[in-house]
N, C-alpha and C. Protein backbone atom coordinates (compact mmCIF):
# COMPACT_ATOMS: atom_id res chain seq x y z
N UNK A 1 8.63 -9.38 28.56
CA UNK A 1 8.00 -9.82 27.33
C UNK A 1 8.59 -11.16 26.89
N UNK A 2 9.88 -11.16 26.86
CA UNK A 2 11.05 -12.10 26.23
C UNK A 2 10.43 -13.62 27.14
N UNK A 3 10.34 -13.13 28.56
CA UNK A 3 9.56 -14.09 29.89
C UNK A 3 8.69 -15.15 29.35
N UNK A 4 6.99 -14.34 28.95
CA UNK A 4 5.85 -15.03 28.82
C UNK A 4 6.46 -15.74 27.78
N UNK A 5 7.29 -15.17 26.41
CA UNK A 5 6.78 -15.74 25.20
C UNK A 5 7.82 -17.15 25.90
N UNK A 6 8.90 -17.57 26.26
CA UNK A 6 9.95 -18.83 26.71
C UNK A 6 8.74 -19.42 27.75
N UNK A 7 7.78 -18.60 28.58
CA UNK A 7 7.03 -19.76 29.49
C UNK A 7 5.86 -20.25 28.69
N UNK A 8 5.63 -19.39 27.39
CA UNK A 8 4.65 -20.12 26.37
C UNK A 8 5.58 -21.46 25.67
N UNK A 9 6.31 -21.32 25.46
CA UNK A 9 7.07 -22.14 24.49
C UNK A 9 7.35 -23.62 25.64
N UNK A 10 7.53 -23.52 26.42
CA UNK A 10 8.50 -24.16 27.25
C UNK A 10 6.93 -24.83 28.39
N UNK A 11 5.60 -24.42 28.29
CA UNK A 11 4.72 -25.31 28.90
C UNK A 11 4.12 -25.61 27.45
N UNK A 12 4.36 -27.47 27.76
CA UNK A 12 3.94 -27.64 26.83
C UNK A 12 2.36 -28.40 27.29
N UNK A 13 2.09 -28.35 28.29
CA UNK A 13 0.81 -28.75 28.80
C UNK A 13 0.56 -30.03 28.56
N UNK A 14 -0.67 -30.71 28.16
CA UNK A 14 -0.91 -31.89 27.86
C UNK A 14 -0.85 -32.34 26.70
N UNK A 15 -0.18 -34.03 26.91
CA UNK A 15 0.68 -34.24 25.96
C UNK A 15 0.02 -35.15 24.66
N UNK A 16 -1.10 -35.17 25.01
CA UNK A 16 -2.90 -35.35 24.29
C UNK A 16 -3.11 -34.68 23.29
N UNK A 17 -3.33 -33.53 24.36
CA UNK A 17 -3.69 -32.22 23.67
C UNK A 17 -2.48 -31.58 22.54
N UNK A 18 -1.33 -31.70 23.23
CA UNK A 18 -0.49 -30.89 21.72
C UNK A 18 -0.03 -32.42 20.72
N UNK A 19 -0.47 -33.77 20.81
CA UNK A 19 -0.38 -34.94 19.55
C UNK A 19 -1.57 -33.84 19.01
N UNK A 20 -2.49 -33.98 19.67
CA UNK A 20 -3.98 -33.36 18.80
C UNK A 20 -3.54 -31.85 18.19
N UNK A 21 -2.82 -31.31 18.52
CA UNK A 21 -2.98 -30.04 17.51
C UNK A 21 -1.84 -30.28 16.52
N UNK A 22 -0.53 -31.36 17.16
CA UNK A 22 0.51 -31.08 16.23
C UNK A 22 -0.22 -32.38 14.89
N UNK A 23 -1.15 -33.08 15.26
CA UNK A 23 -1.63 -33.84 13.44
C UNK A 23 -2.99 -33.01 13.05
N UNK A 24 -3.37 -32.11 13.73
CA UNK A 24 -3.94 -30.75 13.04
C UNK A 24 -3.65 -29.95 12.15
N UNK A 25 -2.36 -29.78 13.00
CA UNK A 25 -1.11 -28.89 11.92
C UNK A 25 -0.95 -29.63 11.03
N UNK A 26 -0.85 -30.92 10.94
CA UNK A 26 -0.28 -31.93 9.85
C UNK A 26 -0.55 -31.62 8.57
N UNK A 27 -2.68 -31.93 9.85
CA UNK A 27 -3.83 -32.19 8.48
C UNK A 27 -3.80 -30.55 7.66
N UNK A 28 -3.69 -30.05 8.02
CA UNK A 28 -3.65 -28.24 7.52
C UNK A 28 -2.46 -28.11 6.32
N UNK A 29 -1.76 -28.32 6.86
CA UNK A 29 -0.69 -28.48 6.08
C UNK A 29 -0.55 -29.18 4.48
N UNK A 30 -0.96 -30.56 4.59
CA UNK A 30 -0.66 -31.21 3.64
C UNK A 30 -1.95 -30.63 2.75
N UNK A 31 -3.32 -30.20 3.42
CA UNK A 31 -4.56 -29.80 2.52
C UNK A 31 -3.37 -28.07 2.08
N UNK A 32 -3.03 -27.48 2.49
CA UNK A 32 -2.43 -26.83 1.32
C UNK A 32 -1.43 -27.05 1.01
N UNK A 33 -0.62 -28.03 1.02
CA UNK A 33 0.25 -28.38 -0.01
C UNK A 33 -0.53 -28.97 -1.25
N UNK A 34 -1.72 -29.33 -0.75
CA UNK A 34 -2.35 -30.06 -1.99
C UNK A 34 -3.42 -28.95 -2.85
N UNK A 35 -3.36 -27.66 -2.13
CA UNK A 35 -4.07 -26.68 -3.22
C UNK A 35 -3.06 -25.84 -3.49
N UNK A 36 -1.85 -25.91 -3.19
CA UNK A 36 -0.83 -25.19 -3.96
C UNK A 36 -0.29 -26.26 -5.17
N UNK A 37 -0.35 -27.07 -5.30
CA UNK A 37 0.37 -27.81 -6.20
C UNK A 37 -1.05 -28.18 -7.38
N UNK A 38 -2.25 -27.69 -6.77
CA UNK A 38 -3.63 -27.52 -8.19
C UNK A 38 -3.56 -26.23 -8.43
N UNK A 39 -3.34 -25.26 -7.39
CA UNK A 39 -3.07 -24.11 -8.02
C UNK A 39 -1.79 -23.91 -8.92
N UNK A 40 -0.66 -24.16 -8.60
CA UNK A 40 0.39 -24.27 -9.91
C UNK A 40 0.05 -24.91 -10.94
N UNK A 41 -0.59 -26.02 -11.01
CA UNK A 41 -0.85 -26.52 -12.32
C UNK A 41 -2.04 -26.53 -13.23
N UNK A 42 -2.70 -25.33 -12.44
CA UNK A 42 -3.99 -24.11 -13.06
C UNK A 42 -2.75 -23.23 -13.33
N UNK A 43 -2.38 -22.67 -13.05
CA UNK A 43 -1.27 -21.78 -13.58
C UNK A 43 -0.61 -21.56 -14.14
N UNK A 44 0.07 -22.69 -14.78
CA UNK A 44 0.90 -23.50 -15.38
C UNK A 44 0.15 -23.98 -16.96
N UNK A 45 -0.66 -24.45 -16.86
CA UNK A 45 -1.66 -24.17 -18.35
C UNK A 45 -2.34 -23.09 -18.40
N UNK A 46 -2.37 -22.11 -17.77
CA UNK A 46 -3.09 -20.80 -17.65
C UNK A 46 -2.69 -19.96 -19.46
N UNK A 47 -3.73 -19.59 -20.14
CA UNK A 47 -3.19 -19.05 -21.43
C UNK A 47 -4.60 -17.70 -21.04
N UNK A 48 -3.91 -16.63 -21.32
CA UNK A 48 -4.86 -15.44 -21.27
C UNK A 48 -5.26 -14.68 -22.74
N UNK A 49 -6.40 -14.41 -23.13
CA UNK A 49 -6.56 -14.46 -24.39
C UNK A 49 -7.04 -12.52 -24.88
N UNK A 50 -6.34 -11.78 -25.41
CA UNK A 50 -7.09 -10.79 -25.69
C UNK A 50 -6.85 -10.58 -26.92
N UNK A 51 -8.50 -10.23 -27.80
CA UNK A 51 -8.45 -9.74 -29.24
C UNK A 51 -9.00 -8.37 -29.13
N UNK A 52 -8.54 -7.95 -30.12
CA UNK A 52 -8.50 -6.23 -30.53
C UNK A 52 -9.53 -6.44 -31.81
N UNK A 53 -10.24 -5.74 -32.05
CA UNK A 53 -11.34 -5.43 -33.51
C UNK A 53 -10.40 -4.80 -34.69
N UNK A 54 -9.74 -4.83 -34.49
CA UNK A 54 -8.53 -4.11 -35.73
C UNK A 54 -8.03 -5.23 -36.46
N UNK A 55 -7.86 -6.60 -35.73
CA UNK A 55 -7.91 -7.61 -36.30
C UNK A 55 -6.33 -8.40 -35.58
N UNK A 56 -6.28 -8.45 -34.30
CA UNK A 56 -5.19 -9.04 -33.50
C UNK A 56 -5.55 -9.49 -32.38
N UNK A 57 -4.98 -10.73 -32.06
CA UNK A 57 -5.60 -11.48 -30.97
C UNK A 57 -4.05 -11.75 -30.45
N UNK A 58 -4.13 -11.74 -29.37
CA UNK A 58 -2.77 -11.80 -28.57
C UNK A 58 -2.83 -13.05 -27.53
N UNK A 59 -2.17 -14.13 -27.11
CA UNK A 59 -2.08 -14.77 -26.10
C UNK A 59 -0.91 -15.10 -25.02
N UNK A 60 -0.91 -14.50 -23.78
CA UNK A 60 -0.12 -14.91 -22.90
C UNK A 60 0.32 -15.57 -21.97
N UNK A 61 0.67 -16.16 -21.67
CA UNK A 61 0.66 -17.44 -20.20
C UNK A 61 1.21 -16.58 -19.11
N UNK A 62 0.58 -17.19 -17.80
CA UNK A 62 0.79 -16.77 -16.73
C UNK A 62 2.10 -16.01 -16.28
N UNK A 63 2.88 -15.85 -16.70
CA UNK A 63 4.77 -15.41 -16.78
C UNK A 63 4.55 -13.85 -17.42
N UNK A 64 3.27 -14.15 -18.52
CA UNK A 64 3.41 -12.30 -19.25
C UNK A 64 4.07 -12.53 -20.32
N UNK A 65 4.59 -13.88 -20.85
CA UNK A 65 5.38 -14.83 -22.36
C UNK A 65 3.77 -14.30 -23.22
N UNK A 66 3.96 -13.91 -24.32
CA UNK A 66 3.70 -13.91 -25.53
C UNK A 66 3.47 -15.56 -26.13
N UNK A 67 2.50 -16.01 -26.05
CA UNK A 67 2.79 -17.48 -26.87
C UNK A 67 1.92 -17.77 -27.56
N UNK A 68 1.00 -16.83 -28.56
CA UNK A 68 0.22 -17.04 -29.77
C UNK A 68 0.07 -15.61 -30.46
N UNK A 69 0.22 -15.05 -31.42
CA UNK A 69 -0.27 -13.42 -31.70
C UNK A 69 -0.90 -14.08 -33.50
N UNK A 70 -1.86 -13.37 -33.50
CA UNK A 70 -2.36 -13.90 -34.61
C UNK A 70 -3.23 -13.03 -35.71
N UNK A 71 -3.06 -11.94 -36.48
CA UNK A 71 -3.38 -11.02 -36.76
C UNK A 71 -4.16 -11.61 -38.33
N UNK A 72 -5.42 -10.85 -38.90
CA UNK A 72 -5.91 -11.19 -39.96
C UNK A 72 -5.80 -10.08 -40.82
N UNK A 73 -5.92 -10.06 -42.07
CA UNK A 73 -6.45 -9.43 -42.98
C UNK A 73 -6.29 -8.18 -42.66
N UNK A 74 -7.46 -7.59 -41.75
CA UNK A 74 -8.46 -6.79 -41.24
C UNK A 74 -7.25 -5.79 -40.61
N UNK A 75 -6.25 -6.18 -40.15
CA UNK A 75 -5.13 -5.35 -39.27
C UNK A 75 -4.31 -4.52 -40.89
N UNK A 76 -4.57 -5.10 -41.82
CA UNK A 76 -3.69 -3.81 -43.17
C UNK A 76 -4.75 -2.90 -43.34
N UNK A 77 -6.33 -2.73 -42.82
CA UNK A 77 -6.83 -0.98 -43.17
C UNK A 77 -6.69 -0.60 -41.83
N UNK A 78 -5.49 -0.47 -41.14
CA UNK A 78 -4.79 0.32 -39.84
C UNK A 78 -3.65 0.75 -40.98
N UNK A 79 -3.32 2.35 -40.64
CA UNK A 79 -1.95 2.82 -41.05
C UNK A 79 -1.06 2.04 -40.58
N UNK A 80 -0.23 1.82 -41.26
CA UNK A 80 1.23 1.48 -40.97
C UNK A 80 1.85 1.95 -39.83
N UNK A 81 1.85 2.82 -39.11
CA UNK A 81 2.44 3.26 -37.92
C UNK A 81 1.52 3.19 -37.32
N UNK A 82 0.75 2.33 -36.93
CA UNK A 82 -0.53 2.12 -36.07
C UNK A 82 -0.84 0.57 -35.64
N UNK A 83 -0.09 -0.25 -36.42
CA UNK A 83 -0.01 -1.77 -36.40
C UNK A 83 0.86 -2.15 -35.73
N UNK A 84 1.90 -1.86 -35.16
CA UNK A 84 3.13 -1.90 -34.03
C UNK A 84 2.40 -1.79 -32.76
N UNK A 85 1.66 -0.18 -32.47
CA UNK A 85 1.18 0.27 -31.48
C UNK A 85 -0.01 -1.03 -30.99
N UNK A 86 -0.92 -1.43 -31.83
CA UNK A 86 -2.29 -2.24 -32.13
C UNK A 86 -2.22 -2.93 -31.43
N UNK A 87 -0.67 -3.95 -31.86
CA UNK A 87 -0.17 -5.10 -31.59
C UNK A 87 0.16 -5.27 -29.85
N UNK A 88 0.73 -4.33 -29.68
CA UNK A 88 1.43 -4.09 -28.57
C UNK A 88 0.24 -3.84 -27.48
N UNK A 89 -0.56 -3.28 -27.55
CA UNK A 89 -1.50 -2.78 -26.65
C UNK A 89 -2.63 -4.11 -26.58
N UNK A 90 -2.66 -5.00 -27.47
CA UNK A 90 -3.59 -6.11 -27.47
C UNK A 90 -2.41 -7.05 -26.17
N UNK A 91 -1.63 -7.11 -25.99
CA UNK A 91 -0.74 -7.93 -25.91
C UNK A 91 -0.50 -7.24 -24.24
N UNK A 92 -0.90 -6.33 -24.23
CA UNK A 92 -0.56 -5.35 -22.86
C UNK A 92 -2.24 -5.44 -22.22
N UNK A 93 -2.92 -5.33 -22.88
CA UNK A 93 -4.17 -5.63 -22.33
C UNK A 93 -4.77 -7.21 -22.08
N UNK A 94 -3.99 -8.47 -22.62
CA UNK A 94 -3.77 -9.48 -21.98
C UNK A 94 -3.21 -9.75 -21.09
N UNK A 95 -2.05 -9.00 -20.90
CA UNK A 95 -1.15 -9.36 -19.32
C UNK A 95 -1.94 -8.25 -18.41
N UNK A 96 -2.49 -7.68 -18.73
CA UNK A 96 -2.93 -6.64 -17.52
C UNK A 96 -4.23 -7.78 -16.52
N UNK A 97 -4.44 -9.13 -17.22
CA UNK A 97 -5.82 -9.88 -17.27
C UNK A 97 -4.81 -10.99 -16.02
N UNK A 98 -3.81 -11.30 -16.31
CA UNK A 98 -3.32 -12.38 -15.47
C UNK A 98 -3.28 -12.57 -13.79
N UNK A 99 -3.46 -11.45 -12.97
CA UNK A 99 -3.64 -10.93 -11.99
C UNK A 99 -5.20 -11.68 -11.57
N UNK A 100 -6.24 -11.47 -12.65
CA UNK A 100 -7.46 -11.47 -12.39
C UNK A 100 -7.68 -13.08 -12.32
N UNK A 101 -6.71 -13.22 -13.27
CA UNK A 101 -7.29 -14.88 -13.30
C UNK A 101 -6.14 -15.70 -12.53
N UNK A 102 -5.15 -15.70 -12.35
CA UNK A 102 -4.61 -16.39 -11.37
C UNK A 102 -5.59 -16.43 -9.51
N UNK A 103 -6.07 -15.17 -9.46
CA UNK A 103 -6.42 -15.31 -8.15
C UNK A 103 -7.67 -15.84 -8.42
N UNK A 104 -8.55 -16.21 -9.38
CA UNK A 104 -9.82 -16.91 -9.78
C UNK A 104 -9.08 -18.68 -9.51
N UNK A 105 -8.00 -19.01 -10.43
CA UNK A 105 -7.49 -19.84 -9.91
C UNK A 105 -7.34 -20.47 -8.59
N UNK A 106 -7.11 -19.42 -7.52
CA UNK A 106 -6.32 -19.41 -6.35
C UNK A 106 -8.03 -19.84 -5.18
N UNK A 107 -9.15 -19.41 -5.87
CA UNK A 107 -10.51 -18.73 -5.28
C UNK A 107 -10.35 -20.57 -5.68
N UNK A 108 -10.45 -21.65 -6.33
CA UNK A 108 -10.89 -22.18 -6.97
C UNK A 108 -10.21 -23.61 -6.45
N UNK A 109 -9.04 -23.54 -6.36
CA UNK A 109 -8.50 -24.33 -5.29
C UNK A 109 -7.83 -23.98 -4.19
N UNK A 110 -8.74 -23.15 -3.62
CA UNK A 110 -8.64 -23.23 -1.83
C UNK A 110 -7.46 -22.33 -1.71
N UNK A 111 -6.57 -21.59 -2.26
CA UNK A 111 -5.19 -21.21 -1.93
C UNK A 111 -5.67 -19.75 -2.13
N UNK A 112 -6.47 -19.47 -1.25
CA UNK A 112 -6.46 -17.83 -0.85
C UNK A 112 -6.05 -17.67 0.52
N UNK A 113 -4.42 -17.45 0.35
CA UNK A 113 -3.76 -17.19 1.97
C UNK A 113 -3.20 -15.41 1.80
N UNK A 114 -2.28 -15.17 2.24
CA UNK A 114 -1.53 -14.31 2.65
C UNK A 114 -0.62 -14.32 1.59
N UNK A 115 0.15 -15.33 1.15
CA UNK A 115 1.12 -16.03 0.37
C UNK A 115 0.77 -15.48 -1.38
N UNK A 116 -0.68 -16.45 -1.11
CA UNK A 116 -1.22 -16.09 -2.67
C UNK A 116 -1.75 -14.55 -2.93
N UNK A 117 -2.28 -13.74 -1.80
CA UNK A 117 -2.54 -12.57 -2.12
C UNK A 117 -1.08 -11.70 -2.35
N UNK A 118 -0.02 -12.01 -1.72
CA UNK A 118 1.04 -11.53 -2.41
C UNK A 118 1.67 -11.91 -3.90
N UNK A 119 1.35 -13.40 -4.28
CA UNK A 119 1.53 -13.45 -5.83
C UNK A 119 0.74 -12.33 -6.63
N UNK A 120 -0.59 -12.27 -6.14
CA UNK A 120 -1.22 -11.66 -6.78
C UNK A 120 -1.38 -10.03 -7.14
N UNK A 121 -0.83 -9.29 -5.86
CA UNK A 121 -0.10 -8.35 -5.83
C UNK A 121 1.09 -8.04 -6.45
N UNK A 122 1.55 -8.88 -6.56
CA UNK A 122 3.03 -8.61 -7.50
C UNK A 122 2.45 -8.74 -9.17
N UNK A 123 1.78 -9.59 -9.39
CA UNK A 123 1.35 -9.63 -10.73
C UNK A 123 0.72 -8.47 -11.14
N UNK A 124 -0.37 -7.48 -10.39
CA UNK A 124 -1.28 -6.28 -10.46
C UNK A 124 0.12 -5.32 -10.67
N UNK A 125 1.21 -5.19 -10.04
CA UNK A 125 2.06 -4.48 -10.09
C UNK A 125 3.60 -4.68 -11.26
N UNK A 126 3.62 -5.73 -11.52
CA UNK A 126 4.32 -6.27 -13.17
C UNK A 126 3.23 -6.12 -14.23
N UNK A 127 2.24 -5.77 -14.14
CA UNK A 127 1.13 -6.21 -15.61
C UNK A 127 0.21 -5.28 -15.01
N UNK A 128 0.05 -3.92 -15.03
CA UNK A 128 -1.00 -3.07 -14.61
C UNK A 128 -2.02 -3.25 -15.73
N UNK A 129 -3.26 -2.64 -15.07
CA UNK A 129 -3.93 -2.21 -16.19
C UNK A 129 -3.66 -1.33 -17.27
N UNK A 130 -3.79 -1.25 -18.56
CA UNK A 130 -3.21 -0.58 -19.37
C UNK A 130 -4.30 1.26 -19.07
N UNK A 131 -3.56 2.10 -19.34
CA UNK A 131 -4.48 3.85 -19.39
C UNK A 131 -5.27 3.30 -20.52
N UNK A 132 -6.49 4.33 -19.95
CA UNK A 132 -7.94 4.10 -21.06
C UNK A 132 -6.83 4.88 -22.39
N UNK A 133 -7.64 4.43 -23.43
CA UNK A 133 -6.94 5.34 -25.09
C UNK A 133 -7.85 6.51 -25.04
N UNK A 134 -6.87 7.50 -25.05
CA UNK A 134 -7.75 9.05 -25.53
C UNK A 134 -6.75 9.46 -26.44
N UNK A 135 -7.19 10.38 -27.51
CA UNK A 135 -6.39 11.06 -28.25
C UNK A 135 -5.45 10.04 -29.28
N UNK A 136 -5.54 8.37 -29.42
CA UNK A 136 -4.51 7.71 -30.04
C UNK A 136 -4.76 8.10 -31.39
N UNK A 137 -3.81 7.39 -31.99
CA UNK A 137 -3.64 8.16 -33.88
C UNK A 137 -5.18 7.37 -34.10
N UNK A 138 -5.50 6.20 -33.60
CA UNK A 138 -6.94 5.42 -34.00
C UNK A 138 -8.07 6.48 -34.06
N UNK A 139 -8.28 7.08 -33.24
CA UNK A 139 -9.04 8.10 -32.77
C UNK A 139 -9.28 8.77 -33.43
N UNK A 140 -7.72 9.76 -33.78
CA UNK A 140 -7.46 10.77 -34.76
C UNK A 140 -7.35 10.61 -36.12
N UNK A 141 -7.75 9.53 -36.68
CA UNK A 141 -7.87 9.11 -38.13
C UNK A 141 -8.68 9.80 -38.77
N UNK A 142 -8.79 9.28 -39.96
CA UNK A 142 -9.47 10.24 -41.06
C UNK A 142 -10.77 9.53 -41.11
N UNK A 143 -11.56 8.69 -40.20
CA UNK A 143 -12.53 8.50 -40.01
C UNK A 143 -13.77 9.43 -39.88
N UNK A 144 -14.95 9.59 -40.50
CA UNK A 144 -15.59 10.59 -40.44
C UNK A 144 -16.94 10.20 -39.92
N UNK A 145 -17.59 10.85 -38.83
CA UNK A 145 -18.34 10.11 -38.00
C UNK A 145 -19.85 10.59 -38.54
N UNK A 146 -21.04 9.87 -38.26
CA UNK A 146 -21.97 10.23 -39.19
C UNK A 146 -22.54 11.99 -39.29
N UNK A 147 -22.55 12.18 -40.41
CA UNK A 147 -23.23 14.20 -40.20
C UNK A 147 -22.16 14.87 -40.33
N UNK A 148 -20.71 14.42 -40.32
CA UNK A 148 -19.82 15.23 -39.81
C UNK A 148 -19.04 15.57 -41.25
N UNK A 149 -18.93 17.13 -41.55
CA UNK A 149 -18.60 17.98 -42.85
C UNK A 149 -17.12 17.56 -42.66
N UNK A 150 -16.30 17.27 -44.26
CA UNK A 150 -14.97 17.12 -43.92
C UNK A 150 -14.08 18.29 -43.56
N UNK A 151 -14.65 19.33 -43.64
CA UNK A 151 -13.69 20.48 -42.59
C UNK A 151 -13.90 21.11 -41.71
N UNK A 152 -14.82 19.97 -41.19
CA UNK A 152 -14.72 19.82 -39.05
C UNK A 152 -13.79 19.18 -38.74
């Protein structure tokens, strides 16, 4: 085995032919050095945006940094022990988004390799999707849905 791969290495055949593949390699090369360095700097201004109807809008940059949270009015008719949780889950359901859009990035300048599907894998696996909400205190509020007697 050890054989073929040293008589692959070691014929280097015509010396035409490997100028022509080694400024192939060149040209290959420098075209992704030049969509990795548009893809970092899509990435790099990348801001991911999620708002909640409770009245919180959360923004994160590509890292999973927190760098805008902006809550109105509308977030004080949430209980008090429900505005922590609100917050947090708007903010968890933005980073769960960064995965999606870095590799839109990646679709966008040419840098869908092996390389980038492993960034992107690691991000799906730091920033999952958040579990659907069943049963949260939101849910279980004293909200009363239309028809419905208050001692149902």
């Amino acid at each position: 085995m050890f054989g073929k791969d040293l008589s692959r290495i070691l014929d280097l055949g015509d010396p035409e032919e490997m100028a022509r593949r080694l400024d192939e390699l060149d040209r290959k090369m420098e075209r992704a050095q030049a969509s990795y360095e548009q893809l970092e700097q899509a990435a790099e201004g990348m801001r991911i945006t999620e708002v909640d109807p409770a009245g919180v809008t959360a923004t994160v940059n590509v890292d999973g940094q927190l760098t805008e949270l902006v809550t109105t009015p509308q977030i004080t008719r949430l209980p008090a022990e429900q505005i922590g949780p609100t917050i947090l889950a708007c903010i968890v359901r933005a980073q769960s988004r960064i995965a999606d859009r870095y590799r839109e990035a990646a679709e966008q300048t040419g840098s869908d390799d092996d390389m980038t599907k492993h960034v992107i894998e690691s991000y799906r696996q730091r920033y999952p999707a958040p579990e659907p909400e069943t049963g949260t205190a939101r849910e279980t509020s004293r909200t009363m849905k239309l028809g419905q007697l208050e001692d149902d």
